[in-house]
N, C-alpha and C. Protein backbone atom coordinates (compact mmCIF):
# COMPACT_ATOMS: atom_id res chain seq x y z
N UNK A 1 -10.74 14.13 6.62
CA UNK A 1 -10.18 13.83 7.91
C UNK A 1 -10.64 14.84 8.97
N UNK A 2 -11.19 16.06 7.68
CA UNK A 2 -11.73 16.68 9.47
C UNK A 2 -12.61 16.96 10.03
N UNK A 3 -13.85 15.87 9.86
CA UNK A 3 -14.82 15.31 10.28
C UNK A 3 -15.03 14.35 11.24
N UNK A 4 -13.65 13.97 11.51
CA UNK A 4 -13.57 12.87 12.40
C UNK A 4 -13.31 13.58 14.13
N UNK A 5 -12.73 14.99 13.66
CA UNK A 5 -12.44 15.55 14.90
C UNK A 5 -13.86 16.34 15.26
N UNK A 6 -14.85 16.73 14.20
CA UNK A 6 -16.32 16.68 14.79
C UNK A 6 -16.79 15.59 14.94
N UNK A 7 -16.56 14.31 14.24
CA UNK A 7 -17.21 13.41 15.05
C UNK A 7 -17.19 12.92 16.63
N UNK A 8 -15.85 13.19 16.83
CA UNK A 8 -16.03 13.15 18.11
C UNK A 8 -16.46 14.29 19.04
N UNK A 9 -16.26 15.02 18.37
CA UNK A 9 -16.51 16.44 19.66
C UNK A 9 -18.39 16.14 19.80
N UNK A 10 -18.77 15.72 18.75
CA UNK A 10 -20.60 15.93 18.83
C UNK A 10 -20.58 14.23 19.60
N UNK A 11 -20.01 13.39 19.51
CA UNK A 11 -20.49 12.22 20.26
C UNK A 11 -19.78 11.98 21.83
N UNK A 12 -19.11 12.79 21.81
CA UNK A 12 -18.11 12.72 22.79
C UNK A 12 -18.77 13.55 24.13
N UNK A 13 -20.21 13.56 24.20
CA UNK A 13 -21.68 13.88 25.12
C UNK A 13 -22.03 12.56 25.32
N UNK A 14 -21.96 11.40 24.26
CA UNK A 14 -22.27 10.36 24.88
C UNK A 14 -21.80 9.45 25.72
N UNK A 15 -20.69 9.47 25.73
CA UNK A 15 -19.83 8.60 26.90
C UNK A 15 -18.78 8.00 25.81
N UNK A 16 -17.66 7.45 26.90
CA UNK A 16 -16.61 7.14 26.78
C UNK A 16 -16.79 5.35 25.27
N UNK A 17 -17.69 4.77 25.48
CA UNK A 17 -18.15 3.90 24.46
C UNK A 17 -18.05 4.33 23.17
N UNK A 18 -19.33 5.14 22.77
CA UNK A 18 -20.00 6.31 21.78
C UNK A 18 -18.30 6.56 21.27
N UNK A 19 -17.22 7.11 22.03
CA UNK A 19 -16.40 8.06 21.07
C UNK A 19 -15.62 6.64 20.96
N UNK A 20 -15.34 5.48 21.55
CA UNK A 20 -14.50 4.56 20.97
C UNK A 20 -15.51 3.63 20.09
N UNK A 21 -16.15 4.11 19.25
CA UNK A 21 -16.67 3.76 18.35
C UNK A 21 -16.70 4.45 17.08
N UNK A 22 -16.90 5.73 17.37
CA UNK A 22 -16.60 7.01 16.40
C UNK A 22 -15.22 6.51 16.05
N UNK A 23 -14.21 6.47 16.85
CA UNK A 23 -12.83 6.08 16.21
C UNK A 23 -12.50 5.16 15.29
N UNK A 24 -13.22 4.00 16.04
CA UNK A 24 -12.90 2.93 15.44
C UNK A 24 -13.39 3.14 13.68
N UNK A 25 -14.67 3.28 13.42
CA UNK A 25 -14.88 3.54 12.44
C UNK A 25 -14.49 4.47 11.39
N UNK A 26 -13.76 5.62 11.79
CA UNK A 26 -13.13 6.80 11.24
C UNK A 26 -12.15 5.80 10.78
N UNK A 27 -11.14 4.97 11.84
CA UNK A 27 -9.95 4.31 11.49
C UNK A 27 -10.04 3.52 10.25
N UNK A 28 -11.26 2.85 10.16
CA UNK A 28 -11.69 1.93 9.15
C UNK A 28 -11.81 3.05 7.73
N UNK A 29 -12.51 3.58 8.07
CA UNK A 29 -13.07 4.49 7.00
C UNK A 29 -11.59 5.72 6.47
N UNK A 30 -10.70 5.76 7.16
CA UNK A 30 -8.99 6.21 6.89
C UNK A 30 -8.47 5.41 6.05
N UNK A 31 -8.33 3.87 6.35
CA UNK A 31 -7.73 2.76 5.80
C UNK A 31 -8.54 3.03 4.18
N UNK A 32 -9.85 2.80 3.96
CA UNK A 32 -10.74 2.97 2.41
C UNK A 32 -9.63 4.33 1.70
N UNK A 33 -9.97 5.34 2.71
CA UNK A 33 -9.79 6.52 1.90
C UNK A 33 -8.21 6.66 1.40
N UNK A 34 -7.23 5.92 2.47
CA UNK A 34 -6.07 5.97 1.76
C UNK A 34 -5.74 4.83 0.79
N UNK A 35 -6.41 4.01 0.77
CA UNK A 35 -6.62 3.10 -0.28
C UNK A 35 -6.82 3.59 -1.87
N UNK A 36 -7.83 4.35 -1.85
CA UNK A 36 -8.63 4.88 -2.47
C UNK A 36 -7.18 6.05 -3.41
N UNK A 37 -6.86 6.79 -2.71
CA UNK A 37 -6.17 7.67 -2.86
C UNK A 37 -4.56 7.25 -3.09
N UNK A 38 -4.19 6.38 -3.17
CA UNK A 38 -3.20 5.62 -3.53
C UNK A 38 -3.33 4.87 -5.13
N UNK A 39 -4.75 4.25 -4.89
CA UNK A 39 -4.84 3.99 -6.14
C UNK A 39 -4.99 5.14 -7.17
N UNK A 40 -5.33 5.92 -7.01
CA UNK A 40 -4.81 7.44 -7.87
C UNK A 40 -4.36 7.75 -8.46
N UNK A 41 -3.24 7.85 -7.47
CA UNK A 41 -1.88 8.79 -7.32
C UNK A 41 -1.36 7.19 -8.73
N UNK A 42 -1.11 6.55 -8.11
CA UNK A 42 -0.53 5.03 -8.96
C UNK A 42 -1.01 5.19 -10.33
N UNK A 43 -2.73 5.43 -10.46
CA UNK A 43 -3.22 5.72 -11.92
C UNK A 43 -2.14 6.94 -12.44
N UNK A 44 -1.71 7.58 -11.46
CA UNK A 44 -1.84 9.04 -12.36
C UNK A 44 -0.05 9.02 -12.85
N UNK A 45 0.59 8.17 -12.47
CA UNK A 45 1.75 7.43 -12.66
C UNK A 45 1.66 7.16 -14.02
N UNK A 46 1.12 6.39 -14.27
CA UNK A 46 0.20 5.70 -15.21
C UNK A 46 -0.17 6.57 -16.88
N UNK A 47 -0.88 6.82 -16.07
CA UNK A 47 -1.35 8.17 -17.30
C UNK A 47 -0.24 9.29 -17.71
N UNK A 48 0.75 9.89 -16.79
CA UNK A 48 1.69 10.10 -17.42
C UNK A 48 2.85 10.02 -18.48
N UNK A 49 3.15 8.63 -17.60
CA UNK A 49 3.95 7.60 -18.79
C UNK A 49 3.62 7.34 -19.95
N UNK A 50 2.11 6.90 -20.13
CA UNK A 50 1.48 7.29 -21.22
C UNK A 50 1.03 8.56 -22.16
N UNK A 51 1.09 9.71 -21.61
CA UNK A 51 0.67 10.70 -21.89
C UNK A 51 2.18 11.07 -22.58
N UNK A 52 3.45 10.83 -21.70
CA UNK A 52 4.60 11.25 -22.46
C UNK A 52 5.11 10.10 -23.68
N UNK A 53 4.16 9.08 -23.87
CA UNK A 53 4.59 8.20 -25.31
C UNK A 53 3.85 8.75 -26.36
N UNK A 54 2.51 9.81 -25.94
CA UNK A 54 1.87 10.61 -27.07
C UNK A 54 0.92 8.98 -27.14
N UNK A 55 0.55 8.31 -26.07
CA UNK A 55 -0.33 6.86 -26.68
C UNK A 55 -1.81 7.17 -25.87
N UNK A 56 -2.57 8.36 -26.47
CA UNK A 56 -3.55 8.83 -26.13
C UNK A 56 -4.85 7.97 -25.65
N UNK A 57 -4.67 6.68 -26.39
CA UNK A 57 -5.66 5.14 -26.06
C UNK A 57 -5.45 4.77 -24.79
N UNK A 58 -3.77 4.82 -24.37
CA UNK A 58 -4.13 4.22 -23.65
C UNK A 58 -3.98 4.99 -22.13
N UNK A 59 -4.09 6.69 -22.70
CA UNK A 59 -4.94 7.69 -21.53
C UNK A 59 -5.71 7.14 -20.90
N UNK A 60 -6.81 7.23 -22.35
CA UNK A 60 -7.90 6.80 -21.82
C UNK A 60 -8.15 5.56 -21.10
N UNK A 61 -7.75 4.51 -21.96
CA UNK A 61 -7.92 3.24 -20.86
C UNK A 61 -7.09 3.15 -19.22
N UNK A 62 -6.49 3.93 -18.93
CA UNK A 62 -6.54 3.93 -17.73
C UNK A 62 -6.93 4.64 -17.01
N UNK A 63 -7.60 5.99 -17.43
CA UNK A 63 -8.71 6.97 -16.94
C UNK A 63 -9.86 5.76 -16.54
N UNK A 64 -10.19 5.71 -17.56
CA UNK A 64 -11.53 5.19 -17.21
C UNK A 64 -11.28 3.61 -16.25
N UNK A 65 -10.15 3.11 -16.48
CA UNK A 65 -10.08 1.73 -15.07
C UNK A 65 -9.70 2.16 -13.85
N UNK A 66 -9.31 3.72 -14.16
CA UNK A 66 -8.75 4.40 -12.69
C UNK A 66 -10.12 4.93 -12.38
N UNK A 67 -10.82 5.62 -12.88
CA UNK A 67 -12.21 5.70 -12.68
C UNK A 67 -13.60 4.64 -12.17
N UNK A 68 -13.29 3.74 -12.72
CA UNK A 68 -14.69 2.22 -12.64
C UNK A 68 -13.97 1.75 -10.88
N UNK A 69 -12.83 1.19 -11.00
CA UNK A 69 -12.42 0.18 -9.55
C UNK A 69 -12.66 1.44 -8.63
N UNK A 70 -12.80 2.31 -8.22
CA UNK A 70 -13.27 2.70 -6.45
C UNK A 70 -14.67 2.75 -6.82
N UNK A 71 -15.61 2.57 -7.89
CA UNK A 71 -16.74 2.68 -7.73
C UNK A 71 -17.32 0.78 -7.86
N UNK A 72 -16.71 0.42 -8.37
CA UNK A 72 -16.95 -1.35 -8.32
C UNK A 72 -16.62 -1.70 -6.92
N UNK A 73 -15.32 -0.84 -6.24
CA UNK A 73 -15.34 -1.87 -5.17
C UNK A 73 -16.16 -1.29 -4.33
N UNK A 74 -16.46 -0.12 -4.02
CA UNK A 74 -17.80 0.64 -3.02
C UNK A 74 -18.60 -0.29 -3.81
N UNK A 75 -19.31 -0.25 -4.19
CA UNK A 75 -20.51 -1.06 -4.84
C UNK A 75 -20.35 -2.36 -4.32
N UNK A 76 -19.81 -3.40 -4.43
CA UNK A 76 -19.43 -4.80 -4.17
C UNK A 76 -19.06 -4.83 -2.85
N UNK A 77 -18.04 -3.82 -1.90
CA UNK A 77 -18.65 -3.74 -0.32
C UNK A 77 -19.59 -3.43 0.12
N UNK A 78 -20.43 -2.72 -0.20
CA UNK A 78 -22.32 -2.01 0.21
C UNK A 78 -22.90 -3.17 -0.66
N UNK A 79 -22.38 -3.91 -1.41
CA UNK A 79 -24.06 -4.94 -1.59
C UNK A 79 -22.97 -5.87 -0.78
N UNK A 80 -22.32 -6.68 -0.31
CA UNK A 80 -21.92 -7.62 0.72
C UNK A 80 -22.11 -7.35 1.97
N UNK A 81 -21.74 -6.12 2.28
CA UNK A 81 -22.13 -5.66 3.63
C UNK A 81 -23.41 -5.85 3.84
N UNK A 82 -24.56 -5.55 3.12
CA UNK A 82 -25.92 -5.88 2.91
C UNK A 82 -26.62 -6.90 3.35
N UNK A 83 -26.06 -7.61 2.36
CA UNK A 83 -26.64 -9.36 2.53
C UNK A 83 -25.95 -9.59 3.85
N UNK A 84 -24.41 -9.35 4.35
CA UNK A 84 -24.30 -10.36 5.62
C UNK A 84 -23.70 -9.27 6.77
N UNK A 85 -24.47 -8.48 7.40
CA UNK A 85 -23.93 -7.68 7.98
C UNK A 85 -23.17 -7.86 8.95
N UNK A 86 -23.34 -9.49 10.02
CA UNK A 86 -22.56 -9.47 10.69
C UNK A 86 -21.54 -10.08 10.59
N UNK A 87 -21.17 -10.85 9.37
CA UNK A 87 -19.79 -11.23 9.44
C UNK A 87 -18.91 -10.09 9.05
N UNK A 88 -19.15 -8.97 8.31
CA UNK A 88 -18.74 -7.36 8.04
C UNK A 88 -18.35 -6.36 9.17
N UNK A 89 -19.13 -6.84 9.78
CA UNK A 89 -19.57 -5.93 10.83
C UNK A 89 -18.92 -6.27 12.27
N UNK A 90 -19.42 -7.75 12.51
CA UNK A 90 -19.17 -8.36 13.83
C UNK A 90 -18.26 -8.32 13.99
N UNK A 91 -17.17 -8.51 13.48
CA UNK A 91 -15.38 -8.59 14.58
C UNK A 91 -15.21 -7.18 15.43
N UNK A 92 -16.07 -5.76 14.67
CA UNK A 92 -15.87 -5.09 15.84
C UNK A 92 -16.94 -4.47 16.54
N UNK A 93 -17.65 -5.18 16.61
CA UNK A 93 -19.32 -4.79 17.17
C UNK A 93 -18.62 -5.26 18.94
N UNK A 94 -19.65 -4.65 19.45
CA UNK A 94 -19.50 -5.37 20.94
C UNK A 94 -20.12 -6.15 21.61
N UNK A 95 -19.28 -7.39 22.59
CA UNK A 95 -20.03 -8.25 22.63
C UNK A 95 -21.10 -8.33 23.50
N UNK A 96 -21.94 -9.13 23.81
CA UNK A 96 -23.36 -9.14 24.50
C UNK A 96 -22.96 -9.94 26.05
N UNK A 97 -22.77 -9.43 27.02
CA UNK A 97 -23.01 -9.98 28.15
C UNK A 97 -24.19 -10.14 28.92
């Protein structure tokens, strides 16, 4: 998060556009990361409960599904984003007059 307050200070030379764009995307890119970090915290719920039944299997199996889904879903948004960038993209791109 505190990259976003250099992101703007270094774009915030370009004009008033430039930094409501920096935002917007930080905002987007906030929403992933608390996503991200929720699903976690939830695994680590998880792994506890398990860890206090002494059911060491199924540590692991939720290590490793708490591990694979933020890298499946980065993966599966960067190859969609890919192929169709502007339906990804376009709702907050700006429009062309």
């Amino acid at each position: 998060m505190g990259f976003n307050v250099i992101d703007q200070i270094i774009v915030g030379f370009l004009g008033a556009n430039a930094v409501a764009a920096v935002g917007l995307s930080n905002s987007v890119a906030s929403i992933a990361l608390l996503l991200y970090a929720s699903a976690g915290v939830g695994a680590g719920v998880m792994v506890a409960r398990a860890f206090g039944r002494k059911d060491l299997g199924e540590v692991s199996r939720i290590t490793a599904a708490a591990r694979r889904w933020p890298e499946a879903s980065a993966c599966s948004r960067r190859f969609c984003s890919s192929l169709f960038p502007n339906p990804s993209c376009g709702w907050w791109a700006p429009t062309k007059s």
